[in-house]
N, C-alpha and C. Protein backbone atom coordinates (compact mmCIF):
# COMPACT_ATOMS: atom_id res chain seq x y z
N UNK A 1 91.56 76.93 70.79
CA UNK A 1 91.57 77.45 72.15
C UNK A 1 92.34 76.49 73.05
N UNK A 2 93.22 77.23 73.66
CA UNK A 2 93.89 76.53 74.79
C UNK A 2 93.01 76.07 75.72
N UNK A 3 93.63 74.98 76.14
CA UNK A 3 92.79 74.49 77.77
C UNK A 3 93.60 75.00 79.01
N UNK A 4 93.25 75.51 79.67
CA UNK A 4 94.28 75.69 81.28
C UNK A 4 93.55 74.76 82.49
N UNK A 5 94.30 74.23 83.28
CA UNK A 5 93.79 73.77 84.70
C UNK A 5 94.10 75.00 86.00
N UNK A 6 92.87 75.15 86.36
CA UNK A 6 92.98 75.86 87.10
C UNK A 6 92.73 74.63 88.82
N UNK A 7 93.74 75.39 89.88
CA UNK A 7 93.78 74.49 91.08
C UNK A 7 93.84 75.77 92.24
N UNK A 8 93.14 75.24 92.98
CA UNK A 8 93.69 75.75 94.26
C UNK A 8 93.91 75.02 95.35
N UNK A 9 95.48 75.15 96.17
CA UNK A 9 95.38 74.19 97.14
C UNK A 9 95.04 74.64 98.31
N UNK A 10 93.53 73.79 98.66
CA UNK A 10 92.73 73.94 99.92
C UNK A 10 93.92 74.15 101.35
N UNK A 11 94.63 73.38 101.43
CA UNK A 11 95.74 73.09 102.24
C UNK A 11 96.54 74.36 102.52
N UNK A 12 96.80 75.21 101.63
CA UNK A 12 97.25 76.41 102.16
C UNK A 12 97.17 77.25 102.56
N UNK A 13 95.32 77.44 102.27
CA UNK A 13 94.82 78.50 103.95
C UNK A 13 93.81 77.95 104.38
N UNK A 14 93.66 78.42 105.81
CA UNK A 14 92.62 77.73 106.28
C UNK A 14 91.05 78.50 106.39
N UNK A 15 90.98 79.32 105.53
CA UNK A 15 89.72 79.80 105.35
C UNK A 15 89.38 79.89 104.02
N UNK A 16 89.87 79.01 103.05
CA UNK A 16 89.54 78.64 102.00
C UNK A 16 88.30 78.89 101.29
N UNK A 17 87.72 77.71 101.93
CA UNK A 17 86.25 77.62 101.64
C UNK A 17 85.24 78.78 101.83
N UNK A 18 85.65 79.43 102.49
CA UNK A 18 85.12 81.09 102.41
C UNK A 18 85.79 82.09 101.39
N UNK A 19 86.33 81.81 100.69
CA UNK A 19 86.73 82.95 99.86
C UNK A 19 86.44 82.66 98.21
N UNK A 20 86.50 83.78 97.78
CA UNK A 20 86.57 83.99 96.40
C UNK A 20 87.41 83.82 95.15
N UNK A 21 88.08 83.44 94.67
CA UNK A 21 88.69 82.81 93.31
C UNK A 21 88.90 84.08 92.56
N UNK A 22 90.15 84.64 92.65
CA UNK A 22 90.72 85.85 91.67
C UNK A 22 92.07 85.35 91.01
N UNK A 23 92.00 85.80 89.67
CA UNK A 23 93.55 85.90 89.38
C UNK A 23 93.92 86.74 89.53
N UNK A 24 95.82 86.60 89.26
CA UNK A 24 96.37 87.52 89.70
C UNK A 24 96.20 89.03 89.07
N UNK A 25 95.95 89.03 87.80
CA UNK A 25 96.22 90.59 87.63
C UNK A 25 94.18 90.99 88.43
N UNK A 26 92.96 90.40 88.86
CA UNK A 26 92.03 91.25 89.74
C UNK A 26 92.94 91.64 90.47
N UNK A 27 93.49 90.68 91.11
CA UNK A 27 93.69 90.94 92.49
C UNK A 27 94.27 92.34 92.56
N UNK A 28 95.36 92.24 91.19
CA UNK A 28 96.57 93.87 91.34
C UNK A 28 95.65 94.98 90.93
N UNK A 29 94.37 94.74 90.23
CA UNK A 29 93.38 96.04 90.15
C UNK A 29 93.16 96.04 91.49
N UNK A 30 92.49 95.30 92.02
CA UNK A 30 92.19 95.29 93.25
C UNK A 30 92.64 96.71 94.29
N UNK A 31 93.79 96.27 94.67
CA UNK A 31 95.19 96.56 95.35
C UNK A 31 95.20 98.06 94.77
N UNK A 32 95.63 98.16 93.15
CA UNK A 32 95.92 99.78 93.13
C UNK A 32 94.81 100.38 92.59
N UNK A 33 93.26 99.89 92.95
CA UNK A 33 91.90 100.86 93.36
C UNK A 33 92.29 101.48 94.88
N UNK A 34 92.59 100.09 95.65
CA UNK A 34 92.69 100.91 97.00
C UNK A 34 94.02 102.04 97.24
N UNK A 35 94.90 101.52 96.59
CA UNK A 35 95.93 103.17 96.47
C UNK A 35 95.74 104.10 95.90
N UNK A 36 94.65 103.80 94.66
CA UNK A 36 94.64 105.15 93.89
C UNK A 36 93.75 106.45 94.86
N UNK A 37 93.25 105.51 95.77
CA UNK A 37 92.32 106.63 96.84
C UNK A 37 92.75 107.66 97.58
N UNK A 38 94.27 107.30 97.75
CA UNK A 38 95.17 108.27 98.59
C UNK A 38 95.98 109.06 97.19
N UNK A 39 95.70 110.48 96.79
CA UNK A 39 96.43 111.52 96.09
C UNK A 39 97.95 111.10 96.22
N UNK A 40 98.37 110.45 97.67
CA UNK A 40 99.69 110.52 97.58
C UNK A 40 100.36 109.22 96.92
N UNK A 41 99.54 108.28 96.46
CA UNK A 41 100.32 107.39 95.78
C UNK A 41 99.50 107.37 94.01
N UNK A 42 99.30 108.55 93.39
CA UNK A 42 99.34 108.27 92.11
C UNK A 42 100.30 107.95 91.46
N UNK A 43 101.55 108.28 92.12
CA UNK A 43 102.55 107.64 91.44
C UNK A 43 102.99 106.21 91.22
N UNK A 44 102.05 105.33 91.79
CA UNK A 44 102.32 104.02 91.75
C UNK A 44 101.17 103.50 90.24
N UNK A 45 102.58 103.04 89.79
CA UNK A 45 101.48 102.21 88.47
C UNK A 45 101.21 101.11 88.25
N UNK A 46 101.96 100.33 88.88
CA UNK A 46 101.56 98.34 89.11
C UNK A 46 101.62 98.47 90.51
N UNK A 47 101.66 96.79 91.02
CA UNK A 47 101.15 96.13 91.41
C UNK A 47 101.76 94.59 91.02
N UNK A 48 102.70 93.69 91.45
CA UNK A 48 102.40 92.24 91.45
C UNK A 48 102.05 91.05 92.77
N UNK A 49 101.30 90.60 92.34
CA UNK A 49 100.22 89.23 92.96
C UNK A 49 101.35 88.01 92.21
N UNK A 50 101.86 88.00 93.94
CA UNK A 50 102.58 86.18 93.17
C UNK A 50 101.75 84.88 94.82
N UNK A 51 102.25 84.18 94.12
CA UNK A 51 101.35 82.73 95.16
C UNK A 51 102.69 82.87 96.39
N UNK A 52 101.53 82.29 97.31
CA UNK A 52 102.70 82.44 98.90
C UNK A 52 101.95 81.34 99.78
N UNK A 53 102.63 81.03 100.31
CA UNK A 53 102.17 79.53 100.97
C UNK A 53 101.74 79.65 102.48
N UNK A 54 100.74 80.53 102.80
CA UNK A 54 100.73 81.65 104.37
C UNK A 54 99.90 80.95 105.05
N UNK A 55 99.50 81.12 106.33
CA UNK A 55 98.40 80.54 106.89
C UNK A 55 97.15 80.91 106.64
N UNK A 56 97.52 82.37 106.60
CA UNK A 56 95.54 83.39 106.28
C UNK A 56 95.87 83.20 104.77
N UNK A 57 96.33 83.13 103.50
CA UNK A 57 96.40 83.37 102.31
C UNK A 57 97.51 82.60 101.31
N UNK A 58 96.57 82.66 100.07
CA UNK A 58 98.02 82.12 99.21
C UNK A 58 98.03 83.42 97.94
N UNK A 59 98.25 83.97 98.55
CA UNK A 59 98.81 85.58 98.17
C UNK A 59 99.18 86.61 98.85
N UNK A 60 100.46 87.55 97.76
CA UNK A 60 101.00 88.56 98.66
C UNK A 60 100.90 89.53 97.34
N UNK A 61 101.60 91.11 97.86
CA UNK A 61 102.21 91.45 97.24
C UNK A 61 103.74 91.66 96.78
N UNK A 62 104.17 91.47 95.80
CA UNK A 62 105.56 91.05 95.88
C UNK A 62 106.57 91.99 95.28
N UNK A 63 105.80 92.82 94.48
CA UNK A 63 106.32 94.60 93.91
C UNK A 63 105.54 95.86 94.06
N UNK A 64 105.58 96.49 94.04
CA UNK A 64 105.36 97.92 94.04
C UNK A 64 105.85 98.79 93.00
N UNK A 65 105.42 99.32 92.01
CA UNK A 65 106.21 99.68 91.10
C UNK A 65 105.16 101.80 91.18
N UNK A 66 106.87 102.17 91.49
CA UNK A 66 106.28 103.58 91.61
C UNK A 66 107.29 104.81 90.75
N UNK A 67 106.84 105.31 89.67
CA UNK A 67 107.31 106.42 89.03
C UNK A 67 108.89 107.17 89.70
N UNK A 68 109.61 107.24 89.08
CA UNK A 68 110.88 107.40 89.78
C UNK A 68 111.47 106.32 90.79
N UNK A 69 110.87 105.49 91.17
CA UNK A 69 111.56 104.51 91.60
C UNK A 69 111.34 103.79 93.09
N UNK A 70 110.87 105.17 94.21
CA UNK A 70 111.01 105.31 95.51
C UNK A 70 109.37 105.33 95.51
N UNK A 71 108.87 104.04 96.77
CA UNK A 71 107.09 104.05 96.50
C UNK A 71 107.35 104.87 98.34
N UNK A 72 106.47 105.67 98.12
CA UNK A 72 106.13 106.45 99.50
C UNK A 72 105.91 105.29 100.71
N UNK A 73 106.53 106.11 101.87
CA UNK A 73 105.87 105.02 102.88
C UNK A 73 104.40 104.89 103.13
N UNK A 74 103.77 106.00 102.90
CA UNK A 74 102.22 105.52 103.33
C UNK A 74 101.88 104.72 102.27
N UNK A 75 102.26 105.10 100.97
CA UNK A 75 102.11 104.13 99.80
C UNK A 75 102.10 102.50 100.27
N UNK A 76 103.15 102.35 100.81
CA UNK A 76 103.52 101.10 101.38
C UNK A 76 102.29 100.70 102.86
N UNK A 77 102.39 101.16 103.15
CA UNK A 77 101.46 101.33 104.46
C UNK A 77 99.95 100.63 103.88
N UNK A 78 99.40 101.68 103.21
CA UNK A 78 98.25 101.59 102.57
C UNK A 78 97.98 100.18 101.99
N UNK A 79 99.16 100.09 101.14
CA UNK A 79 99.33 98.61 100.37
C UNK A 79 98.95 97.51 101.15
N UNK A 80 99.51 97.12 102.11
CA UNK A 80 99.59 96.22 103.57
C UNK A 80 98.04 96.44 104.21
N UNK A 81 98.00 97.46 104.45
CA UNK A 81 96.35 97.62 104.37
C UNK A 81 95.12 96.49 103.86
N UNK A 82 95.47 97.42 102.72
CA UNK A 82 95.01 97.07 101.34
C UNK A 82 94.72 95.20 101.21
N UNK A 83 96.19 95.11 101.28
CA UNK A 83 95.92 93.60 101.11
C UNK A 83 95.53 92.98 102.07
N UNK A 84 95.66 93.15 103.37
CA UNK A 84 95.29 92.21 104.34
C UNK A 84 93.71 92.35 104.24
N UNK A 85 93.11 93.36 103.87
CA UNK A 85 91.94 93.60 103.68
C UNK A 85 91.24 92.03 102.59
N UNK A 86 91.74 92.35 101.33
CA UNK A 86 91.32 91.97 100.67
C UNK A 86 91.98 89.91 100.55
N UNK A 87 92.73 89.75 101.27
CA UNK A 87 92.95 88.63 101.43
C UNK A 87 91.87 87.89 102.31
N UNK A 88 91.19 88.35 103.17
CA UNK A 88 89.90 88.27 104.23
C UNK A 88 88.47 87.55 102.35
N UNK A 89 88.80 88.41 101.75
CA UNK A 89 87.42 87.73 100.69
C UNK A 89 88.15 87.22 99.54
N UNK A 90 89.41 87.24 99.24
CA UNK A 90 89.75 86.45 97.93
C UNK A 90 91.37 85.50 98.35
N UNK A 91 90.87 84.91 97.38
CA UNK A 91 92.27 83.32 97.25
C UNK A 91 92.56 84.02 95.77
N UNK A 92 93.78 83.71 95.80
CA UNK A 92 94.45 83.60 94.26
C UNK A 92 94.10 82.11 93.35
N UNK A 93 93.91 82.45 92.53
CA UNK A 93 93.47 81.34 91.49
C UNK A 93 94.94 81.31 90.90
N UNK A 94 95.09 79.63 90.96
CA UNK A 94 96.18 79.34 89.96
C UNK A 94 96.41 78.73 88.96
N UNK A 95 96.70 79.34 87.78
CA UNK A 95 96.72 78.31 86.31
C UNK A 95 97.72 77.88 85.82
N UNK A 96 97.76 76.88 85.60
CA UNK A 96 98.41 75.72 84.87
C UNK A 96 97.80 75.47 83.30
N UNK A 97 99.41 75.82 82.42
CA UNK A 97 98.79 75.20 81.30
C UNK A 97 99.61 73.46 81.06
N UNK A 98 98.49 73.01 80.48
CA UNK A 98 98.51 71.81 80.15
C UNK A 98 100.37 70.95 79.64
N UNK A 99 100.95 71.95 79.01
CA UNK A 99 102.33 71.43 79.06
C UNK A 99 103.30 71.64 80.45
N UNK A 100 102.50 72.05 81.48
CA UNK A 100 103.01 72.18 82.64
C UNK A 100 103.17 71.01 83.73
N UNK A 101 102.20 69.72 83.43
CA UNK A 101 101.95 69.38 83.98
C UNK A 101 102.78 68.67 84.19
């Protein structure tokens, strides 16, 4: 079994200490539970969670990946939603494996 270090830097938001510890692919369930609620974005099938260095968060979303190509604007809308929502109770967890260091 591999070892990973997992870190988060306190320093990059300032409500840290109030939040919750997700990796990235919760977070993208997360995200397309709250789109799958709107009929009009079944067409979206991912979701990527990359690290961002923000004041409220050290996460965004950074794709949208929607069937034919074109993600709806409310799709988009919703998303932004979505995340600002869920950035309020979770931090991105970040791992490091050991030859990284």
């Amino acid at each position: 079994m591999r070892r990973r270090f997992v870190y988060r830097n306190l320093a990059m938001t300032k409500t840290s200490e109030n939040k919750t510890l997700k990796t990235a692919p919760e977070l993208e369930r997360y995200v397309l539970n709250e789109l799958r609620r709107c009929s009009a974005c079944n067409a979206i099938s991912a979701v990527t969670v990359s690290a961002a260095e923000r004041p409220d968060s050290n996460w965004y979303v950074s794709h949208i990946n929607a069937a034919g190509g074109a993600v709806p604007a409310v799709c988009a809308e919703l998303c932004d939603d979505a995340v600002a929502r869920l950035r309020e109770r979770f931090d991105l967890v970040i791992e490091i494996e050991p030859e990284e260091l």
